[in-house]
PDB file of N, CA and C in Angstrom:
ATOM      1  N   UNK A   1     -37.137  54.415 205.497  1.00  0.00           N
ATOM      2  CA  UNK A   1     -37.229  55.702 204.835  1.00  0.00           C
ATOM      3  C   UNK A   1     -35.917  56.480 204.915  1.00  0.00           C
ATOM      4  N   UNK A   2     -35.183  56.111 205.890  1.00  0.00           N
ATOM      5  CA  UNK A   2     -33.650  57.057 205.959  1.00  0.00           C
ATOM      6  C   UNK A   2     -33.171  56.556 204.867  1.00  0.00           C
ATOM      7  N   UNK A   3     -32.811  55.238 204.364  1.00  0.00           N
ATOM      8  CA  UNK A   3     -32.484  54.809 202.756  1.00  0.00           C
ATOM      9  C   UNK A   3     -32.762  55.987 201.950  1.00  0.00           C
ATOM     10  N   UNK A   4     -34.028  56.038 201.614  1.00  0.00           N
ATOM     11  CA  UNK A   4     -34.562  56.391 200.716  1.00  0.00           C
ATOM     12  C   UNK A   4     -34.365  57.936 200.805  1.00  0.00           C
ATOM     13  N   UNK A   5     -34.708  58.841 202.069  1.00  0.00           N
ATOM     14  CA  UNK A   5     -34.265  59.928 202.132  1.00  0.00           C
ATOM     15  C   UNK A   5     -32.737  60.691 201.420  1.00  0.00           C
ATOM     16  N   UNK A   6     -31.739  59.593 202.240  1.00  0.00           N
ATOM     17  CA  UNK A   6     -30.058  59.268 201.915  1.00  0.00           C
ATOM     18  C   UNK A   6     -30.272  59.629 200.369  1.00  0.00           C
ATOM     19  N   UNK A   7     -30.569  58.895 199.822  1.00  0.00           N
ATOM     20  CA  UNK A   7     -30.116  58.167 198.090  1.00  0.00           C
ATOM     21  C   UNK A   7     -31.051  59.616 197.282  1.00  0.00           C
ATOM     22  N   UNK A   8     -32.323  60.215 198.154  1.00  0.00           N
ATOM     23  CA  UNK A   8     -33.139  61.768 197.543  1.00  0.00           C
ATOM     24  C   UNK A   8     -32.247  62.593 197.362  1.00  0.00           C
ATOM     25  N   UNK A   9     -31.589  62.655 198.756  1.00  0.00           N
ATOM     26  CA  UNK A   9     -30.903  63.948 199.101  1.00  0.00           C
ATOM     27  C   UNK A   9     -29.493  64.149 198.080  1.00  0.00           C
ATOM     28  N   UNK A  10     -28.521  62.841 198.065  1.00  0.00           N
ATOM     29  CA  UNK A  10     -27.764  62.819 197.359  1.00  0.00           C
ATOM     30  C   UNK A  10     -27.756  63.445 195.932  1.00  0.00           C
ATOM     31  N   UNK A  11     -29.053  62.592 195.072  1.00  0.00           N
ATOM     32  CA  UNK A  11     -29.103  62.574 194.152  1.00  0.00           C
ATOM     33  C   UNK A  11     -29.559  64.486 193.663  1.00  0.00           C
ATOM     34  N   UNK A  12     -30.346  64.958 194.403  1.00  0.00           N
ATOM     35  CA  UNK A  12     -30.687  66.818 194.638  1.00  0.00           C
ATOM     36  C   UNK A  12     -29.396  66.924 194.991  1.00  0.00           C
ATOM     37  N   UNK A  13     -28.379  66.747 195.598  1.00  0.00           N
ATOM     38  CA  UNK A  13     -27.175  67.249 195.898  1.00  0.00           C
ATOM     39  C   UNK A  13     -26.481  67.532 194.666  1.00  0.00           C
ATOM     40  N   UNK A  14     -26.180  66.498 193.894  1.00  0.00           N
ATOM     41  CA  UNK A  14     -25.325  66.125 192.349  1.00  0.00           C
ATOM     42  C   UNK A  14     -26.103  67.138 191.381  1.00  0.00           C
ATOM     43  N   UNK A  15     -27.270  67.628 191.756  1.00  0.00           N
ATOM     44  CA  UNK A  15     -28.016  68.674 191.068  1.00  0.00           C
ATOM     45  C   UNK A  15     -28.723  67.903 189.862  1.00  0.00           C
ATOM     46  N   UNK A  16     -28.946  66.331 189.799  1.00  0.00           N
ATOM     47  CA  UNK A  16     -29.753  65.678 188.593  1.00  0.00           C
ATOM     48  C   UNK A  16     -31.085  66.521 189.087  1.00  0.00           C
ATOM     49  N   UNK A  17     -31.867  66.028 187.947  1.00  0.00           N
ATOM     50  CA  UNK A  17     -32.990  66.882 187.917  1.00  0.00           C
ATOM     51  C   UNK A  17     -34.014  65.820 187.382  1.00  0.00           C
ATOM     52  N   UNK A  18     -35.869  66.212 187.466  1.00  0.00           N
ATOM     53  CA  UNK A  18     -36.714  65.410 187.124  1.00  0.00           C
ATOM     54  C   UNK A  18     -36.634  64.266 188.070  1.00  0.00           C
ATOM     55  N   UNK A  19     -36.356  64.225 189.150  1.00  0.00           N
ATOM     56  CA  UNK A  19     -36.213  63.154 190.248  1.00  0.00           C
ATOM     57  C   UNK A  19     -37.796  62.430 190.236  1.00  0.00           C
ATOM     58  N   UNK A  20     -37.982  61.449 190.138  1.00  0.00           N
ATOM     59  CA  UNK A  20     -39.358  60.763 190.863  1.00  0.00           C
ATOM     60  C   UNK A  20     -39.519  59.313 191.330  1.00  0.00           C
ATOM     61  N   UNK A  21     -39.709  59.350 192.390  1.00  0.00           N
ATOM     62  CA  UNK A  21     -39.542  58.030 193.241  1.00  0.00           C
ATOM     63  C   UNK A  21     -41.114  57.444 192.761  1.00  0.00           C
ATOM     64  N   UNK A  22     -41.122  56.043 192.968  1.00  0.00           N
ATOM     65  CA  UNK A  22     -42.380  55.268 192.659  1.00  0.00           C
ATOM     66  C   UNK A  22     -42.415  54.671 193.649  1.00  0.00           C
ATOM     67  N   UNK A  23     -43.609  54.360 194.715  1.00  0.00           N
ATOM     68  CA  UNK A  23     -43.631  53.827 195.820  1.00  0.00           C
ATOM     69  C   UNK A  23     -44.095  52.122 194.949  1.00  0.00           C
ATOM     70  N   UNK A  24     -43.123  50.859 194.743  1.00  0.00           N
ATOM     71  CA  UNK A  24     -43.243  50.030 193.917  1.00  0.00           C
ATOM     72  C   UNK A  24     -43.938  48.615 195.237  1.00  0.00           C
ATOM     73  N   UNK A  25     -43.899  49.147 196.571  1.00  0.00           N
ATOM     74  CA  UNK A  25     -44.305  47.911 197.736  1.00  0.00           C
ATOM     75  C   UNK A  25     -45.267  47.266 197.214  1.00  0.00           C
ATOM     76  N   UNK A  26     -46.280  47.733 196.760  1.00  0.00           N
ATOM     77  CA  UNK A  26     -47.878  47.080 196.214  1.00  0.00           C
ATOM     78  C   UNK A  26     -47.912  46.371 195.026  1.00  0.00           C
ATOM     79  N   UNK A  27     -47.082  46.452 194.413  1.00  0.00           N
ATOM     80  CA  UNK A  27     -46.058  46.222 192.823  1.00  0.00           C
ATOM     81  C   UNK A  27     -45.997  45.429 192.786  1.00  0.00           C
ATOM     82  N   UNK A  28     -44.181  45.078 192.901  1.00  0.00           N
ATOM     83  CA  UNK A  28     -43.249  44.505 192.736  1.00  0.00           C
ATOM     84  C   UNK A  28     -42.524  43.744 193.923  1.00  0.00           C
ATOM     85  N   UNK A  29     -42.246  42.533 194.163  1.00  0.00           N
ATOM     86  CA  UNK A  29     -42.213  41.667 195.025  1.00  0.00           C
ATOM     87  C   UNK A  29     -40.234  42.270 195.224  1.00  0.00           C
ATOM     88  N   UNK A  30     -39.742  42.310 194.382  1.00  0.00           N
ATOM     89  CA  UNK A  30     -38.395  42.430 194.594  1.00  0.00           C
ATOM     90  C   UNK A  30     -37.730  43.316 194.853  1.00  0.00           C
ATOM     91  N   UNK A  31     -38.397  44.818 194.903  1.00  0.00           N
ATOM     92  CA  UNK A  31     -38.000  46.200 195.714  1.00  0.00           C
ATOM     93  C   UNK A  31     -39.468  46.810 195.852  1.00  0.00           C
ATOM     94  N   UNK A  32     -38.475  48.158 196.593  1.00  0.00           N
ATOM     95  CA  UNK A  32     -39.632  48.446 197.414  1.00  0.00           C
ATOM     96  C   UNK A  32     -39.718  49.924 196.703  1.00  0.00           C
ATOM     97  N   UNK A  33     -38.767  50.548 196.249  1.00  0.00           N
ATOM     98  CA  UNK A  33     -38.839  51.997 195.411  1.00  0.00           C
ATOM     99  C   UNK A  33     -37.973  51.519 194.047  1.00  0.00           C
ATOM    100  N   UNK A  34     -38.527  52.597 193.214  1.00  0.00           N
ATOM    101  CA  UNK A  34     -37.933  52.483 192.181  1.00  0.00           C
ATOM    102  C   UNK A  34     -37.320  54.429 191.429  1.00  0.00           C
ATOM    103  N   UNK A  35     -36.915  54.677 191.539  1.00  0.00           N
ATOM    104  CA  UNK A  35     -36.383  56.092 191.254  1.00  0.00           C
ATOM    105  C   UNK A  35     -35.772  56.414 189.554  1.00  0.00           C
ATOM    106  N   UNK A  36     -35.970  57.249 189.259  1.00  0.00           N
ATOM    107  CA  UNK A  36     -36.222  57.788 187.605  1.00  0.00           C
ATOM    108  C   UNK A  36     -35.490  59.343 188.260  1.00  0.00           C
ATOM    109  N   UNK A  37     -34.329  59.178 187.270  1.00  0.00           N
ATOM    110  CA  UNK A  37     -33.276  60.898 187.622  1.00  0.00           C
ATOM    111  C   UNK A  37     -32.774  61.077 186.133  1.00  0.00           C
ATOM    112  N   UNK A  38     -32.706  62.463 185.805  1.00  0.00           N
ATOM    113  CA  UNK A  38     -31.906  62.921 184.639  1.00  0.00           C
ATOM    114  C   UNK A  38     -30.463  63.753 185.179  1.00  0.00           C
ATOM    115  N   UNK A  39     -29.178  63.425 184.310  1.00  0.00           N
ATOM    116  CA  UNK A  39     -28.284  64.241 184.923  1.00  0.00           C
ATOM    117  C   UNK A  39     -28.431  64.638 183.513  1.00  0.00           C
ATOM    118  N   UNK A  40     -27.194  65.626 183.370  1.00  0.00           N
ATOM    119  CA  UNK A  40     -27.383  66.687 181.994  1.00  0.00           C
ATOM    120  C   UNK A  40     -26.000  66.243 181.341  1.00  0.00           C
ATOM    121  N   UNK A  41     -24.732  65.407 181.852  1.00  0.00           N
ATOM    122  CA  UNK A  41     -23.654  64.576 181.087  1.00  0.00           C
ATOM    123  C   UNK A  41     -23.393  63.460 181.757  1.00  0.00           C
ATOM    124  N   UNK A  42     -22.849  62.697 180.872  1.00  0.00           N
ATOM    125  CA  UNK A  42     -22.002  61.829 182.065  1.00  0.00           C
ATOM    126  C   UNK A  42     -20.776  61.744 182.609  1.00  0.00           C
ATOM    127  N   UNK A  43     -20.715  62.958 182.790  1.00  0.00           N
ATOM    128  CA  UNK A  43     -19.693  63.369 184.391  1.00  0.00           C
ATOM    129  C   UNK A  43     -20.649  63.840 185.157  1.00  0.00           C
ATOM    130  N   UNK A  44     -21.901  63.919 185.278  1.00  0.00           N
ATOM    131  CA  UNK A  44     -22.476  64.327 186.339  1.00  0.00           C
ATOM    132  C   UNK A  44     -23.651  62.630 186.544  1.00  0.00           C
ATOM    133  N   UNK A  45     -23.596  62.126 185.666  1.00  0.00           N
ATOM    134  CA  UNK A  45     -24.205  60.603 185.658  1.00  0.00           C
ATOM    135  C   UNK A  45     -23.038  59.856 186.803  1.00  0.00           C
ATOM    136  N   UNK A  46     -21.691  59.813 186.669  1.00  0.00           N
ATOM    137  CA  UNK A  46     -20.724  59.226 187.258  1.00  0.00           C
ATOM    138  C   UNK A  46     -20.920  60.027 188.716  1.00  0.00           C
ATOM    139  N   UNK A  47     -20.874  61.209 189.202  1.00  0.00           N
ATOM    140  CA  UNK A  47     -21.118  61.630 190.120  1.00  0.00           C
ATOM    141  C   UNK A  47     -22.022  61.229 191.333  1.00  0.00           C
ATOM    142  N   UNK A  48     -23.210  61.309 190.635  1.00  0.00           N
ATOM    143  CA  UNK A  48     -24.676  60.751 190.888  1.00  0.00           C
ATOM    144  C   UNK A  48     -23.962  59.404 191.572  1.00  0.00           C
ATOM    145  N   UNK A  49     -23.552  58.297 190.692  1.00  0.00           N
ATOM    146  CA  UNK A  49     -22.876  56.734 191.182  1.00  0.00           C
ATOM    147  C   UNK A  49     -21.675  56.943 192.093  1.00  0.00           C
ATOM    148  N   UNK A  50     -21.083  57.626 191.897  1.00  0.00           N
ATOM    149  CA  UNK A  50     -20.155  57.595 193.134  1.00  0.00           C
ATOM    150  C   UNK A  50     -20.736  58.113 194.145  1.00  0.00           C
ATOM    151  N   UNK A  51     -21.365  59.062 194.292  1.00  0.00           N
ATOM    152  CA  UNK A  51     -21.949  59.484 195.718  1.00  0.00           C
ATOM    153  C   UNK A  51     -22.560  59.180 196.173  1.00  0.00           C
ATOM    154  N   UNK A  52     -23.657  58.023 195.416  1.00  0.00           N
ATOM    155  CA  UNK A  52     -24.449  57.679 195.861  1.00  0.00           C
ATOM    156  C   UNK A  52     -23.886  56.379 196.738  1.00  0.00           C
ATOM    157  N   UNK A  53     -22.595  55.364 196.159  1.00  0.00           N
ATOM    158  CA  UNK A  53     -22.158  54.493 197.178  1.00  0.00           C
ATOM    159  C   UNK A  53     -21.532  55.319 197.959  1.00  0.00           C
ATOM    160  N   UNK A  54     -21.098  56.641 198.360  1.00  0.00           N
ATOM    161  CA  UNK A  54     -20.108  57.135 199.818  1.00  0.00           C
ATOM    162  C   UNK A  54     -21.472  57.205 200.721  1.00  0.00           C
ATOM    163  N   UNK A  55     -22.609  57.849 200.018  1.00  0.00           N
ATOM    164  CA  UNK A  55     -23.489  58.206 200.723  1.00  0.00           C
ATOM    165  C   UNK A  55     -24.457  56.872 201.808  1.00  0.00           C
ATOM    166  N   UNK A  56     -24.535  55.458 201.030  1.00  0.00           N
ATOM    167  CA  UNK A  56     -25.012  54.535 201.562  1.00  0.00           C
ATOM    168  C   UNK A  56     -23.731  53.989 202.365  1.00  0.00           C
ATOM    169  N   UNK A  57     -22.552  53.926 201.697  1.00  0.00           N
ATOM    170  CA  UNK A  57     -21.357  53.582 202.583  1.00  0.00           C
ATOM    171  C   UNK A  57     -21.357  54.328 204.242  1.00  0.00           C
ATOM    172  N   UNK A  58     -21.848  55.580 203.851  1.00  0.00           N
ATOM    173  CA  UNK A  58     -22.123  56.471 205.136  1.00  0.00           C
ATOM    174  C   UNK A  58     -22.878  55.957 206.459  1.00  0.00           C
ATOM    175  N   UNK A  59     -23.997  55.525 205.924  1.00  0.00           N
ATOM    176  CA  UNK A  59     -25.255  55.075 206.880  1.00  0.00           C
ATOM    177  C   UNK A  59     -25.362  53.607 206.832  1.00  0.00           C
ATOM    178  N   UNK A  60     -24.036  52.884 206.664  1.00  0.00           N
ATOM    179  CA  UNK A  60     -23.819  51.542 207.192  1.00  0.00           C
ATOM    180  C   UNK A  60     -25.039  50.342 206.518  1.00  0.00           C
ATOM    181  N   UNK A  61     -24.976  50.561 205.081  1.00  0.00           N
ATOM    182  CA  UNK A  61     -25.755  50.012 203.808  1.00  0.00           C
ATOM    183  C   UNK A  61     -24.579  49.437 203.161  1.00  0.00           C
ATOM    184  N   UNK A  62     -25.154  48.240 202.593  1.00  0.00           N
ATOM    185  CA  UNK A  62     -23.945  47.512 202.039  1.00  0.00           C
ATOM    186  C   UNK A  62     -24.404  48.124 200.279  1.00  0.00           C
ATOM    187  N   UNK A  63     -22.913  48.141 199.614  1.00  0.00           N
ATOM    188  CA  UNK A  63     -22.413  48.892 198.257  1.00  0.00           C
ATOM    189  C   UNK A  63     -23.567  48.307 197.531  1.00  0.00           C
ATOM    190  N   UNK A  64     -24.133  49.136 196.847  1.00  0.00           N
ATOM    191  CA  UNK A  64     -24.999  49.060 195.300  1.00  0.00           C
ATOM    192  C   UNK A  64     -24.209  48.295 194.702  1.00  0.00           C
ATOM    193  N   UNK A  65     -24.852  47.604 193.557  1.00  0.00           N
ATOM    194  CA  UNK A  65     -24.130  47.016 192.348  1.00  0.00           C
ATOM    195  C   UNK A  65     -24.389  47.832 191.309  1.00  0.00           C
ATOM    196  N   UNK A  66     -23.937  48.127 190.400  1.00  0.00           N
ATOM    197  CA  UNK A  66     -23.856  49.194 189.059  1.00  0.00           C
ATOM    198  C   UNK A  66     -23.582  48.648 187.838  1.00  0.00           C
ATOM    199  N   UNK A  67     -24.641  49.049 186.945  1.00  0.00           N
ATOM    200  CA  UNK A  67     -24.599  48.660 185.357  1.00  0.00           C
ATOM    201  C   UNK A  67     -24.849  50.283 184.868  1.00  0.00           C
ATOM    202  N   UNK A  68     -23.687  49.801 183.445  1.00  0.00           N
ATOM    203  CA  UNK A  68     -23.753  50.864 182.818  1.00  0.00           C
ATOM    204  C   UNK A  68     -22.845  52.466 183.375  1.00  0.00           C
ATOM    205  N   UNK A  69     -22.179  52.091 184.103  1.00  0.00           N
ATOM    206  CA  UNK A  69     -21.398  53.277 184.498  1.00  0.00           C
ATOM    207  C   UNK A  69     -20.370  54.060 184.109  1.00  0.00           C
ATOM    208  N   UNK A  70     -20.328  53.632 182.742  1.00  0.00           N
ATOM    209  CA  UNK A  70     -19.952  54.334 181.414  1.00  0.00           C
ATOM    210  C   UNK A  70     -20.583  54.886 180.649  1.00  0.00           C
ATOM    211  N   UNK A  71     -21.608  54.821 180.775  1.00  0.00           N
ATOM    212  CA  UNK A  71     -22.454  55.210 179.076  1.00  0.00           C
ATOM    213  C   UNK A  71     -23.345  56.257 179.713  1.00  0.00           C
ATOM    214  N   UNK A  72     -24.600  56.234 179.423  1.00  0.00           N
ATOM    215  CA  UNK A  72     -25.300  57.460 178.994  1.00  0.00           C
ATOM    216  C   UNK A  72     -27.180  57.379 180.115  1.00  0.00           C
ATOM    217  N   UNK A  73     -26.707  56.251 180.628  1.00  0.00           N
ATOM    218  CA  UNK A  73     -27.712  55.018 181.770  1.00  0.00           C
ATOM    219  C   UNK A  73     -27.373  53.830 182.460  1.00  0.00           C
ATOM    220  N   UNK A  74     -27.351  54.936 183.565  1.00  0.00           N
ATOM    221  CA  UNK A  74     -26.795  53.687 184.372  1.00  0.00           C
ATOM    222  C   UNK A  74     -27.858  53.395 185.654  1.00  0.00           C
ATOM    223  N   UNK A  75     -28.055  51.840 186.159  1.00  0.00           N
ATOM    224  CA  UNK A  75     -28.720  51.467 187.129  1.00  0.00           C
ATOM    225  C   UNK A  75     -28.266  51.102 188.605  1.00  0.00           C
ATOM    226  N   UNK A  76     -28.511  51.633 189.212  1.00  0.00           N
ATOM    227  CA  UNK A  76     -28.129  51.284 191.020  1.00  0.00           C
ATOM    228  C   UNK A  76     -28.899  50.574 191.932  1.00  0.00           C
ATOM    229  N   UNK A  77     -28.126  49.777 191.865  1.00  0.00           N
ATOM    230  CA  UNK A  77     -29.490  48.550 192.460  1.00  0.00           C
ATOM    231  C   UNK A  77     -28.762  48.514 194.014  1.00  0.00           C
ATOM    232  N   UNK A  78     -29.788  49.213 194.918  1.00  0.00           N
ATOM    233  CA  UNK A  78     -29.685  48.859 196.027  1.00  0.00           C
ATOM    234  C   UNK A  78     -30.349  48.448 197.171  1.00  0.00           C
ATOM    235  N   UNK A  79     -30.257  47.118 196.624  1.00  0.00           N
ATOM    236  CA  UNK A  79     -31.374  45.943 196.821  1.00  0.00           C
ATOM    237  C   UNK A  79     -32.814  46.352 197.451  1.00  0.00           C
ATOM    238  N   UNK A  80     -33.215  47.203 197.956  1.00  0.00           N
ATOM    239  CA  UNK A  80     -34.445  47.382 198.026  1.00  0.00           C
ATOM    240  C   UNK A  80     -34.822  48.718 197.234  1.00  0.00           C
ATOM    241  N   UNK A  81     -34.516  49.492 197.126  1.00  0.00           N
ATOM    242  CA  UNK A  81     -34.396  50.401 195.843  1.00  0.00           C
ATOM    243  C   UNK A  81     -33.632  50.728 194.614  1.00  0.00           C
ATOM    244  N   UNK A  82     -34.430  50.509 193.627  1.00  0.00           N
ATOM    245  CA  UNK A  82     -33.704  50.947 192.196  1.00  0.00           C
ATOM    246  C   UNK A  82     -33.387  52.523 191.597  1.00  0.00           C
ATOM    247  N   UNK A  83     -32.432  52.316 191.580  1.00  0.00           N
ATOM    248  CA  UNK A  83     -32.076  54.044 191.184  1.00  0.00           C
ATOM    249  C   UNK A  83     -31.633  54.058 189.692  1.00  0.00           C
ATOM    250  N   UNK A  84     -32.340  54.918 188.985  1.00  0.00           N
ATOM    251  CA  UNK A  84     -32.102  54.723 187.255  1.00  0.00           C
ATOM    252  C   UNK A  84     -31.696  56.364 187.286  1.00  0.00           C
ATOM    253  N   UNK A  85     -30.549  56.342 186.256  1.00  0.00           N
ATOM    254  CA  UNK A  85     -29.833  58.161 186.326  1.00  0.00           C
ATOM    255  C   UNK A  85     -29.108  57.701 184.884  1.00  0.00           C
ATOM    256  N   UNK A  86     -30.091  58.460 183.974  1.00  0.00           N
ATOM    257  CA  UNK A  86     -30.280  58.427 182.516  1.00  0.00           C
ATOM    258  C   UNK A  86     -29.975  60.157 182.196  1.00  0.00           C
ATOM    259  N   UNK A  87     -29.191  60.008 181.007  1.00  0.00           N
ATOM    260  CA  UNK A  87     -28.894  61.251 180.264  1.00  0.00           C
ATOM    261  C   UNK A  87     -30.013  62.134 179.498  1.00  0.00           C
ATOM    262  N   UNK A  88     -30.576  63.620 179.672  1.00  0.00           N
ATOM    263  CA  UNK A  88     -31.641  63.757 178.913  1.00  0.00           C
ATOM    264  C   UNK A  88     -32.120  62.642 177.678  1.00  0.00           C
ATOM    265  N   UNK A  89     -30.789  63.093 177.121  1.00  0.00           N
ATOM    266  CA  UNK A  89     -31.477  62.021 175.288  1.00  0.00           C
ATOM    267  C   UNK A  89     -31.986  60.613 175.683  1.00  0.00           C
ATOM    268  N   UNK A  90     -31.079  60.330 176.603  1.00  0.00           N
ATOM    269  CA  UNK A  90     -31.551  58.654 176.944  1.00  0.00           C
ATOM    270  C   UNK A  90     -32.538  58.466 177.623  1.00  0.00           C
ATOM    271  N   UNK A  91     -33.475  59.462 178.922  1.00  0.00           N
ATOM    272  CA  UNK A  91     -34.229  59.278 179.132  1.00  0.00           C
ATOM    273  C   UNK A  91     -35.567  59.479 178.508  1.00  0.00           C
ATOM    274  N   UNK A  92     -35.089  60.450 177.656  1.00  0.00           N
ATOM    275  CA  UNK A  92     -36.481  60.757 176.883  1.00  0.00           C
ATOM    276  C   UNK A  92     -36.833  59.264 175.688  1.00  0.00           C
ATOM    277  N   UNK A  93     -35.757  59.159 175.366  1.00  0.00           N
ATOM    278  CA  UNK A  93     -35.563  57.688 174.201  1.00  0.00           C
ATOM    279  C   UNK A  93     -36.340  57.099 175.095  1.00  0.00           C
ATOM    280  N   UNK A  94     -35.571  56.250 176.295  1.00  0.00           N
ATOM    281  CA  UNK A  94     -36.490  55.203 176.860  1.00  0.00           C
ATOM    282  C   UNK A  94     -38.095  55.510 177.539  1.00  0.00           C
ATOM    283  N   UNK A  95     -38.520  56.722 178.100  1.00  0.00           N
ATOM    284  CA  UNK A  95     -39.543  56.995 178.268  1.00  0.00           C
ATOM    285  C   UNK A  95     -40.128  55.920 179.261  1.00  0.00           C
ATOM    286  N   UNK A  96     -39.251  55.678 180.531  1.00  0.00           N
ATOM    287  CA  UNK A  96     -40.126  54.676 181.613  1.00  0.00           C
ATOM    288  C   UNK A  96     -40.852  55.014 181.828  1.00  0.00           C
ATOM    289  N   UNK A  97     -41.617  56.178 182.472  1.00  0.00           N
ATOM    290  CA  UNK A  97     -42.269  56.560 182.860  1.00  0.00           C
ATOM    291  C   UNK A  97     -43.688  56.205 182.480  1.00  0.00           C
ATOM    292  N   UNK A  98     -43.748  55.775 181.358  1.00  0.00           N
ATOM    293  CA  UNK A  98     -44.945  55.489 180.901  1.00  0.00           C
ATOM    294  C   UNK A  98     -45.275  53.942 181.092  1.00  0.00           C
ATOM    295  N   UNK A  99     -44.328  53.160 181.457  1.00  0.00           N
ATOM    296  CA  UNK A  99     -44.416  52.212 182.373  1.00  0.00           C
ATOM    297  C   UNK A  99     -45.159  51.887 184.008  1.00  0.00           C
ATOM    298  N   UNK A 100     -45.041  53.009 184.550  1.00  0.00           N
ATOM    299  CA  UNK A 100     -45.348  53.496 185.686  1.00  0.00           C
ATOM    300  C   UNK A 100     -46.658  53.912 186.200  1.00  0.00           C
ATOM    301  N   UNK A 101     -47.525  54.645 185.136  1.00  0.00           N
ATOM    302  CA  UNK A 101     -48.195  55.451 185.202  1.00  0.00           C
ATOM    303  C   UNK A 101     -49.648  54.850 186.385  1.00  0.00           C
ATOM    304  N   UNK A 102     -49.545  53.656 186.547  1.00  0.00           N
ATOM    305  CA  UNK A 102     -50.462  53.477 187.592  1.00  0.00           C
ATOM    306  C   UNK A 102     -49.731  53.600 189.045  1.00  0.00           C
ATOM    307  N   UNK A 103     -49.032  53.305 189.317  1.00  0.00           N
ATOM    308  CA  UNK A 103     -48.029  53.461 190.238  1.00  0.00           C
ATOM    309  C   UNK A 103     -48.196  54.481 190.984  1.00  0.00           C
ATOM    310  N   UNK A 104     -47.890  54.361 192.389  1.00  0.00           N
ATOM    311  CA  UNK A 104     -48.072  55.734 193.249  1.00  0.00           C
ATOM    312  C   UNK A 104     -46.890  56.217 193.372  1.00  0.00           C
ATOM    313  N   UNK A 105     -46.095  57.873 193.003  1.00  0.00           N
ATOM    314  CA  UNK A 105     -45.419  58.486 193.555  1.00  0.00           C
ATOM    315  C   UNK A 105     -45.792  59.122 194.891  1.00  0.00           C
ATOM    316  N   UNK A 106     -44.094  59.072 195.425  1.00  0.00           N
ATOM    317  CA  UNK A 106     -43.878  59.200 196.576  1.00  0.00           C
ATOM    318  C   UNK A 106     -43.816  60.768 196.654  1.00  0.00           C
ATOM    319  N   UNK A 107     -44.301  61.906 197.503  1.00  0.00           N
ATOM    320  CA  UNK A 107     -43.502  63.384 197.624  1.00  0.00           C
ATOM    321  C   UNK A 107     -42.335  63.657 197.689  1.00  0.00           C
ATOM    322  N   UNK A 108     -40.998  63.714 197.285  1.00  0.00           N
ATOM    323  CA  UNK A 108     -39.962  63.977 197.781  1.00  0.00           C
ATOM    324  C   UNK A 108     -39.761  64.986 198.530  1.00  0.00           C
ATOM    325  N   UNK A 109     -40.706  65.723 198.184  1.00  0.00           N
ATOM    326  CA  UNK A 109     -39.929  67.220 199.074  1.00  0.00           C
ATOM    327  C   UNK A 109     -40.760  66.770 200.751  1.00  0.00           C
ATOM    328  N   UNK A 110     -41.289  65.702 200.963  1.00  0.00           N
ATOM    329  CA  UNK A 110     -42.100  65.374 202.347  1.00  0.00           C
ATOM    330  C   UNK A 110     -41.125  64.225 202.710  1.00  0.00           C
ATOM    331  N   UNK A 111     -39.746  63.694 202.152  1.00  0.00           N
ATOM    332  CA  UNK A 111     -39.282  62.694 202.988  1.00  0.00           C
ATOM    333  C   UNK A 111     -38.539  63.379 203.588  1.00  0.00           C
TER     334      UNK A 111
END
């Protein structure tokens, strides 16, 4: 849970917004959270990705891999949690969430 706390706090730090973690353990065999963030450009999308590797670099987590860290959605795969930090337009376009909808969210404001 300190992972997961780390990668909350960050991401409320960078000021993205619409944060929601999916507790994916019961799921998905290949992670264990999956996270859905809106930033409002991408200079604050790039932000989000850089801080988020100083921040795991911090607490002795080996570096995310990153797709898309140019454009408008980008993914942070750090190996047991997925971090998705999509631009309003792009998140509303893709609409994961409705992917999800059986899925248990996690409280953030309780990690």
């Amino acid at each position: 849970m300190k992972k997961l706390k780390t990668i909350v706090t960050i991401l409320d730090d960078v000021r993205l917004t619409d944060i929601i973690v999916y507790d994916m353990r019961e799921v998905n065999p290949f992670f264990d959270y999956f996270i859905l963030s809106t930033a409002k450009n991408t200079r604050q999308l790039s932000a989000a990705i850089r801080e988020t590797k100083h921040g795991l670099e911090a607490i002795d987590e080996p570096l995310p891999k990153i797709e898309g860290s140019g454009g408008a959605w980008a993914l942070i795969d750090a190996n047991d949690i997925i971090i998705n930090v999509f631009t309003e337009t792009e998140r509303s376009y893709y609409n994961i969430e409705k992917m999800w909808l059986d899925v248990p969210q996690i409280d953030i404001a309780s990690l």
